[in-house]
PDB file of N, CA and C in Angstrom:
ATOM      1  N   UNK A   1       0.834  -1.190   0.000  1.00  0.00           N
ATOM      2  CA  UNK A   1       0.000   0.000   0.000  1.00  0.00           C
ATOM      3  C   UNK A   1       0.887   1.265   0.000  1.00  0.00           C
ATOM      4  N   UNK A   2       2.393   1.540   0.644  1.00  0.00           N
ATOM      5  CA  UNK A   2       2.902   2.269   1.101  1.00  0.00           C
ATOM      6  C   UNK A   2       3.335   2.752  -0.562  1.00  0.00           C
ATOM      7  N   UNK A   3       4.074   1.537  -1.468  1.00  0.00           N
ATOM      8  CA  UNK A   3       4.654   1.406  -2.316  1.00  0.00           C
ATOM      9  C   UNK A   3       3.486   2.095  -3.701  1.00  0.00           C
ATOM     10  N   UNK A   4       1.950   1.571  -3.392  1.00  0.00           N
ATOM     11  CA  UNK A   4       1.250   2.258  -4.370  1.00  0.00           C
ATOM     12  C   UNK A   4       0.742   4.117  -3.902  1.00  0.00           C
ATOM     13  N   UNK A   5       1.042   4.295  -2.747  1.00  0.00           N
ATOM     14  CA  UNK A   5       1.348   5.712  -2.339  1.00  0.00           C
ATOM     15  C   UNK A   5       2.108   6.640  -2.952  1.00  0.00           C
ATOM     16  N   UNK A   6       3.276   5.424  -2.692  1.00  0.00           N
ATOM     17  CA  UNK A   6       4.254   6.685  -3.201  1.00  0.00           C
ATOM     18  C   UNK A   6       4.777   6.506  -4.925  1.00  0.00           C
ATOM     19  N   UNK A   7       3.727   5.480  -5.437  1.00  0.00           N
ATOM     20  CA  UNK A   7       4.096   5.771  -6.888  1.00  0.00           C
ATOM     21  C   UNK A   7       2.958   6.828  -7.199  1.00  0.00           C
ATOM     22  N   UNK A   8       1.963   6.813  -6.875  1.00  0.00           N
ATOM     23  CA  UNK A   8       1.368   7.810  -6.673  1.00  0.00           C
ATOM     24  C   UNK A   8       1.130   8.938  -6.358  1.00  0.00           C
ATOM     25  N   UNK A   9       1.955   9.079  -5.697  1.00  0.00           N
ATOM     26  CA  UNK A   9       2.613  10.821  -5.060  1.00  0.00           C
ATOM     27  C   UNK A   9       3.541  11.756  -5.998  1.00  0.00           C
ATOM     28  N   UNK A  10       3.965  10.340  -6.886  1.00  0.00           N
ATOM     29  CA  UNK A  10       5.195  10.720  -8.164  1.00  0.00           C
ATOM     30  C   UNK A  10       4.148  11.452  -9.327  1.00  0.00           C
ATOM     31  N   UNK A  11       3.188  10.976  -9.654  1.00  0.00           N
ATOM     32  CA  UNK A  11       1.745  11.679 -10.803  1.00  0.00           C
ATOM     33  C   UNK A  11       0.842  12.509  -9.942  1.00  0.00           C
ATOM     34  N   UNK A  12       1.378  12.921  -8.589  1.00  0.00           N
ATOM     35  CA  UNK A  12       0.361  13.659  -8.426  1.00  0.00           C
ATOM     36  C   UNK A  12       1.085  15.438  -7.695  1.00  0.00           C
ATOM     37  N   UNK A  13       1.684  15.488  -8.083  1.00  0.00           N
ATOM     38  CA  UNK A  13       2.704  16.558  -7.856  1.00  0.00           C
ATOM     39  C   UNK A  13       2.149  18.061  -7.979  1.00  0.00           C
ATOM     40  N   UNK A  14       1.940  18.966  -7.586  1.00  0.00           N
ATOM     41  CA  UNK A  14       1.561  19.774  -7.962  1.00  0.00           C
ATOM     42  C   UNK A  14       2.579  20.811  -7.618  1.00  0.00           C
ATOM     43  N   UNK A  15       3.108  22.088  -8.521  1.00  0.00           N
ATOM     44  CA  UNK A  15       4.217  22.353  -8.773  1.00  0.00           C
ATOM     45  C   UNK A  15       3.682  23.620  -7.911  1.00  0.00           C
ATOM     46  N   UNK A  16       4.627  24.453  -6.997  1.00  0.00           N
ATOM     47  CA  UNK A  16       4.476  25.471  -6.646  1.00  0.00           C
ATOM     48  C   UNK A  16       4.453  26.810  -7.170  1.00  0.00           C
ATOM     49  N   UNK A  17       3.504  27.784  -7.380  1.00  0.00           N
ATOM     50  CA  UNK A  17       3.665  28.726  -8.427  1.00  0.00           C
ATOM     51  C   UNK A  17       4.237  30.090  -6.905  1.00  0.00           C
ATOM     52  N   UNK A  18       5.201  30.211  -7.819  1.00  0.00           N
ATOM     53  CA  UNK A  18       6.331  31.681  -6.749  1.00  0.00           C
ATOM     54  C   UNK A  18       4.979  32.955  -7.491  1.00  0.00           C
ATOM     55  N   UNK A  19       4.889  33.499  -6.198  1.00  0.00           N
ATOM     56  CA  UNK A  19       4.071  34.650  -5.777  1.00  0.00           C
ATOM     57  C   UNK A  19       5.019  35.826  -6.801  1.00  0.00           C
ATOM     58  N   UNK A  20       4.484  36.406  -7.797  1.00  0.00           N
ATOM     59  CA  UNK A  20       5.327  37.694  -8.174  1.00  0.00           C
ATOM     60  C   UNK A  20       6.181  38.676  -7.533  1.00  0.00           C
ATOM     61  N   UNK A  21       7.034  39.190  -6.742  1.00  0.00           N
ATOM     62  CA  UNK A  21       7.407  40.230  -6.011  1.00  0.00           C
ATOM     63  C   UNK A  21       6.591  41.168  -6.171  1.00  0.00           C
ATOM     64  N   UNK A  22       6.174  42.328  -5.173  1.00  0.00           N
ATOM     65  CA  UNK A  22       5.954  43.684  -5.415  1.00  0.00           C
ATOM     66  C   UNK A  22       6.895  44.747  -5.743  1.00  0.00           C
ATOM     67  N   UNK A  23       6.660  45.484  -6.067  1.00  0.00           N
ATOM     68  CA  UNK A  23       6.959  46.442  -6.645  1.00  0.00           C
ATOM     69  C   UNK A  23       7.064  47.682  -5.306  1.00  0.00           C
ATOM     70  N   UNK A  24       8.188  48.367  -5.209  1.00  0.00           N
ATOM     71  CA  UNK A  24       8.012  48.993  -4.112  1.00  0.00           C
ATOM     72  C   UNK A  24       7.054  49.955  -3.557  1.00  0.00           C
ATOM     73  N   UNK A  25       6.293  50.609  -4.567  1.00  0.00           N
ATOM     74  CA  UNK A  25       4.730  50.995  -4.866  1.00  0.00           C
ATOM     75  C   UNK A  25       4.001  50.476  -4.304  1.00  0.00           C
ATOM     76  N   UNK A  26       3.793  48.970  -4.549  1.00  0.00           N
ATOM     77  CA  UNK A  26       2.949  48.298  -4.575  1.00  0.00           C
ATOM     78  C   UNK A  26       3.298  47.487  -2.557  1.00  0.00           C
ATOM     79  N   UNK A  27       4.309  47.622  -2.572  1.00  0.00           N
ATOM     80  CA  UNK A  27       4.765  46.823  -1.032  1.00  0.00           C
ATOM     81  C   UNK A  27       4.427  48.196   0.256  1.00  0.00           C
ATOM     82  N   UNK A  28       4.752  49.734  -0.437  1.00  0.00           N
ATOM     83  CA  UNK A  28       4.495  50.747   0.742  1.00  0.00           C
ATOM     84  C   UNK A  28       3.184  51.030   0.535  1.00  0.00           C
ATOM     85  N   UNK A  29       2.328  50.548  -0.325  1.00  0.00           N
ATOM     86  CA  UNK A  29       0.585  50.964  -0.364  1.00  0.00           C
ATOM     87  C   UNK A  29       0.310  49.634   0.856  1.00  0.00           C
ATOM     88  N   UNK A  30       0.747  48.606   0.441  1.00  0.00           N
ATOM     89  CA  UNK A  30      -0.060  47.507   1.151  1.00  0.00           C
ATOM     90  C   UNK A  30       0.114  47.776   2.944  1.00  0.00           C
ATOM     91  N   UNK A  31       1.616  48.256   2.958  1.00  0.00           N
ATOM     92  CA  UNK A  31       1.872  48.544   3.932  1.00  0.00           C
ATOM     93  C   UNK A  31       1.464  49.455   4.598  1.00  0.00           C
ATOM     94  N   UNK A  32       0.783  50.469   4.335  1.00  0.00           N
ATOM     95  CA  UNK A  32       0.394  51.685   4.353  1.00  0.00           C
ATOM     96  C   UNK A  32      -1.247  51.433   4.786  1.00  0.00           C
ATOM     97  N   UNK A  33      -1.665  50.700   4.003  1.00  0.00           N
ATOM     98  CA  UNK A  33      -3.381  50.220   4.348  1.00  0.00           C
ATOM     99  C   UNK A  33      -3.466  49.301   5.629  1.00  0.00           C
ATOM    100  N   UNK A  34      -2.130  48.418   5.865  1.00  0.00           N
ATOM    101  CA  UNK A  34      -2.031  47.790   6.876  1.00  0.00           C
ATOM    102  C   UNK A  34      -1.878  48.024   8.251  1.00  0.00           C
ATOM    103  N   UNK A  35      -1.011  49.672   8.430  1.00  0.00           N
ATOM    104  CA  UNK A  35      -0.822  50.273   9.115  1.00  0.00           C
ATOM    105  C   UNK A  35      -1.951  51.298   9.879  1.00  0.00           C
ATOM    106  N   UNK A  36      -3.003  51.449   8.624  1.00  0.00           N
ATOM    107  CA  UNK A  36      -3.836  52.503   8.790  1.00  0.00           C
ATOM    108  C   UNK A  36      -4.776  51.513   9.623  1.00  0.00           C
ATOM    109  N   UNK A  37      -5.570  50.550   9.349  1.00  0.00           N
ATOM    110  CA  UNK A  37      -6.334  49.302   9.962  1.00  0.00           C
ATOM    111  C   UNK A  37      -5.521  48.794  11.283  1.00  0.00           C
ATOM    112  N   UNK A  38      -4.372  48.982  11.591  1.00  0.00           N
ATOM    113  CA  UNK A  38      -4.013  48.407  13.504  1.00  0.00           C
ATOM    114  C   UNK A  38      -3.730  49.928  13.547  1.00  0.00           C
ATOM    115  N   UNK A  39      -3.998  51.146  13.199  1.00  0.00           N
ATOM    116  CA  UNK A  39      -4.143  52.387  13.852  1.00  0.00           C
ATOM    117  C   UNK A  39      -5.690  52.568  13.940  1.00  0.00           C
ATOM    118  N   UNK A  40      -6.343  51.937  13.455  1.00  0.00           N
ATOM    119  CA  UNK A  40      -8.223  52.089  13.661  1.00  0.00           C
ATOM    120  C   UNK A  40      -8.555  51.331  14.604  1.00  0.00           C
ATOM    121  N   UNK A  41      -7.882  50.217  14.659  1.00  0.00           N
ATOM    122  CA  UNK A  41      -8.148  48.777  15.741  1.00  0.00           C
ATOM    123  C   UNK A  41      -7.503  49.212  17.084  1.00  0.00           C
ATOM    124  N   UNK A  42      -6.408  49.936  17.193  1.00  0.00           N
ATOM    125  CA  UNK A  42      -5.907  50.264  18.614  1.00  0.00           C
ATOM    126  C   UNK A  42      -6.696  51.347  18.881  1.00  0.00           C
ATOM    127  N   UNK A  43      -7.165  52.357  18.396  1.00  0.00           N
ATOM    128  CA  UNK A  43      -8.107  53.467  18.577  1.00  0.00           C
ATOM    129  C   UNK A  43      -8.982  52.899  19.445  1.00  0.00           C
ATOM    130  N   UNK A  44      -9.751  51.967  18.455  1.00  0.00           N
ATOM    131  CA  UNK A  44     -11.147  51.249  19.080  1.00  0.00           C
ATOM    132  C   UNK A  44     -10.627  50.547  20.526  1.00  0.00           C
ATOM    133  N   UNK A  45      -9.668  50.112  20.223  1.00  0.00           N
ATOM    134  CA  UNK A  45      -8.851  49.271  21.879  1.00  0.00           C
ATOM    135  C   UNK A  45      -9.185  50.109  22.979  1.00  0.00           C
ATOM    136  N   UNK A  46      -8.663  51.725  22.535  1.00  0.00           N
ATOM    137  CA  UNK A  46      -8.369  52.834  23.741  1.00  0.00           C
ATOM    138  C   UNK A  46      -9.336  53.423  24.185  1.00  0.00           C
ATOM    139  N   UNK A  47     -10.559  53.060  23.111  1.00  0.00           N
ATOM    140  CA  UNK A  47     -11.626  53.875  23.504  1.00  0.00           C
ATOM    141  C   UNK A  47     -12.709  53.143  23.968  1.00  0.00           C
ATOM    142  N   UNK A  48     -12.972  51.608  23.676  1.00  0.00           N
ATOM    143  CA  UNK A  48     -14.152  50.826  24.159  1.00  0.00           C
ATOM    144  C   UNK A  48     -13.420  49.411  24.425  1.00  0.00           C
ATOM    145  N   UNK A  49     -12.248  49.290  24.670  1.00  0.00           N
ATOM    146  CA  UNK A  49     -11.480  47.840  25.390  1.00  0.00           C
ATOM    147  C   UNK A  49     -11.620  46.854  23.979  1.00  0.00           C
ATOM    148  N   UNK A  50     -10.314  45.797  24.388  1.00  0.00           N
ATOM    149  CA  UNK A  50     -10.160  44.601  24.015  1.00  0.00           C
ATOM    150  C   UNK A  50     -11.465  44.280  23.174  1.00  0.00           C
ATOM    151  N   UNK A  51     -12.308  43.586  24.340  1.00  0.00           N
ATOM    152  CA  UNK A  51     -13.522  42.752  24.427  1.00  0.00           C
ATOM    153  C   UNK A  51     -14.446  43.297  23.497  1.00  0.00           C
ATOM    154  N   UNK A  52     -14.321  44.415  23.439  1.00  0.00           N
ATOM    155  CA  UNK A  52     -14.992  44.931  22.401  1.00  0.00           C
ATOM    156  C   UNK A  52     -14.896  44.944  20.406  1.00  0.00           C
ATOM    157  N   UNK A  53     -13.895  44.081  19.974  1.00  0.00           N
ATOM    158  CA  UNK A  53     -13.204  43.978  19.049  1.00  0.00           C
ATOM    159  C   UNK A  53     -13.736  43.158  18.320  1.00  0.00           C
ATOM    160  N   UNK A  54     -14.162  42.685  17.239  1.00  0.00           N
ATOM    161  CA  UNK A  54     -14.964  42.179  16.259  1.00  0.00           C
ATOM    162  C   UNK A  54     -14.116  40.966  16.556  1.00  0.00           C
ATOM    163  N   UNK A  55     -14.268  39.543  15.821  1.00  0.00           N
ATOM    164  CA  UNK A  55     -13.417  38.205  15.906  1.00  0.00           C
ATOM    165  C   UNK A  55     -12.023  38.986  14.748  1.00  0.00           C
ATOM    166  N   UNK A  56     -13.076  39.667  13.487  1.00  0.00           N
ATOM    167  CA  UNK A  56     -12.111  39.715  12.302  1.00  0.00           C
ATOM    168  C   UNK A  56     -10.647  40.532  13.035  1.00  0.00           C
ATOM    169  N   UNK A  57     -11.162  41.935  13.683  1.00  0.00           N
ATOM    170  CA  UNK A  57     -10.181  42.615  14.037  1.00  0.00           C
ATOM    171  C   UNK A  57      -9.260  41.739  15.176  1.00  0.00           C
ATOM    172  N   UNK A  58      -9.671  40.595  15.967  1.00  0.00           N
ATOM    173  CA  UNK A  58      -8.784  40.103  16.978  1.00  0.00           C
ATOM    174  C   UNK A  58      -7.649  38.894  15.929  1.00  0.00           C
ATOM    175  N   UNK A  59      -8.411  38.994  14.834  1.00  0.00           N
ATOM    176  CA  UNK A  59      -7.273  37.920  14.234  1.00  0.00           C
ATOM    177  C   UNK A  59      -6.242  38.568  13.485  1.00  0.00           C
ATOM    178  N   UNK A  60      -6.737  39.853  12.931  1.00  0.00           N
ATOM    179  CA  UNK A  60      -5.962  40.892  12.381  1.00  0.00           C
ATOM    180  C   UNK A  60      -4.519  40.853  13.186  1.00  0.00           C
ATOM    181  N   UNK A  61      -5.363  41.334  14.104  1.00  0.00           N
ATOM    182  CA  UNK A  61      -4.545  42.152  15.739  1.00  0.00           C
ATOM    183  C   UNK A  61      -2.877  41.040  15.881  1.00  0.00           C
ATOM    184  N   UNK A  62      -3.755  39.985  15.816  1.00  0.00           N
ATOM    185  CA  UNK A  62      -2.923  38.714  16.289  1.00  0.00           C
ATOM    186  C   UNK A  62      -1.960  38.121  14.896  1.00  0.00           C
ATOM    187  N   UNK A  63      -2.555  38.503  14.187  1.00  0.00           N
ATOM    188  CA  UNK A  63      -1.809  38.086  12.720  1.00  0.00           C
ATOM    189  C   UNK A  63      -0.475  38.789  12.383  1.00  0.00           C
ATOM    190  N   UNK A  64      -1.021  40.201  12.837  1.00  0.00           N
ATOM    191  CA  UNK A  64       0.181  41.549  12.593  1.00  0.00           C
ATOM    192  C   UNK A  64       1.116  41.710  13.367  1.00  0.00           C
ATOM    193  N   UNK A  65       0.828  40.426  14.971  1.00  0.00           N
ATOM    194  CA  UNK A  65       1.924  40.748  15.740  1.00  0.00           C
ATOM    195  C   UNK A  65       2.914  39.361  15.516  1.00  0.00           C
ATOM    196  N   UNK A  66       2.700  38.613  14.487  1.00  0.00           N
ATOM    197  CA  UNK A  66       3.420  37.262  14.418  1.00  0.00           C
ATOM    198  C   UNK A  66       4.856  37.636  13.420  1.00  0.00           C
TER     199      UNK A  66
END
């Protein structure tokens, strides 16, 4: 079984496609929108707490600090 696995793993390959680079334009906009959204999300922090934070914005929150 192991042996029809891994002849199988040989036809079933799927090739990794490399992500384009940005463009430095294109890397200080993203960065820039990214920055502006955990400056809206800490706002909301300072002004109505944590607990108060949508799920989306706590994964944001948690995503941006990894």
């Amino acid at each position: 079984m192991k042996l029809l696995n891994w002849v199988s793993s040989l036809f079933n390959r799927t090739e990794k496609t490399s992500q384009r680079p940005l463009t430095d334009d294109q890397f200080n906009e993203l960065k820039s929108k990214k920055q502006k959204k955990m400056d809206d999300i800490l706002d909301k922090i300072s002004k109505n707490g944590y607990d108060n934070l949508s799920n989306h914005e706590k994964n944001f929150l948690n995503n941006y600090l990894d």
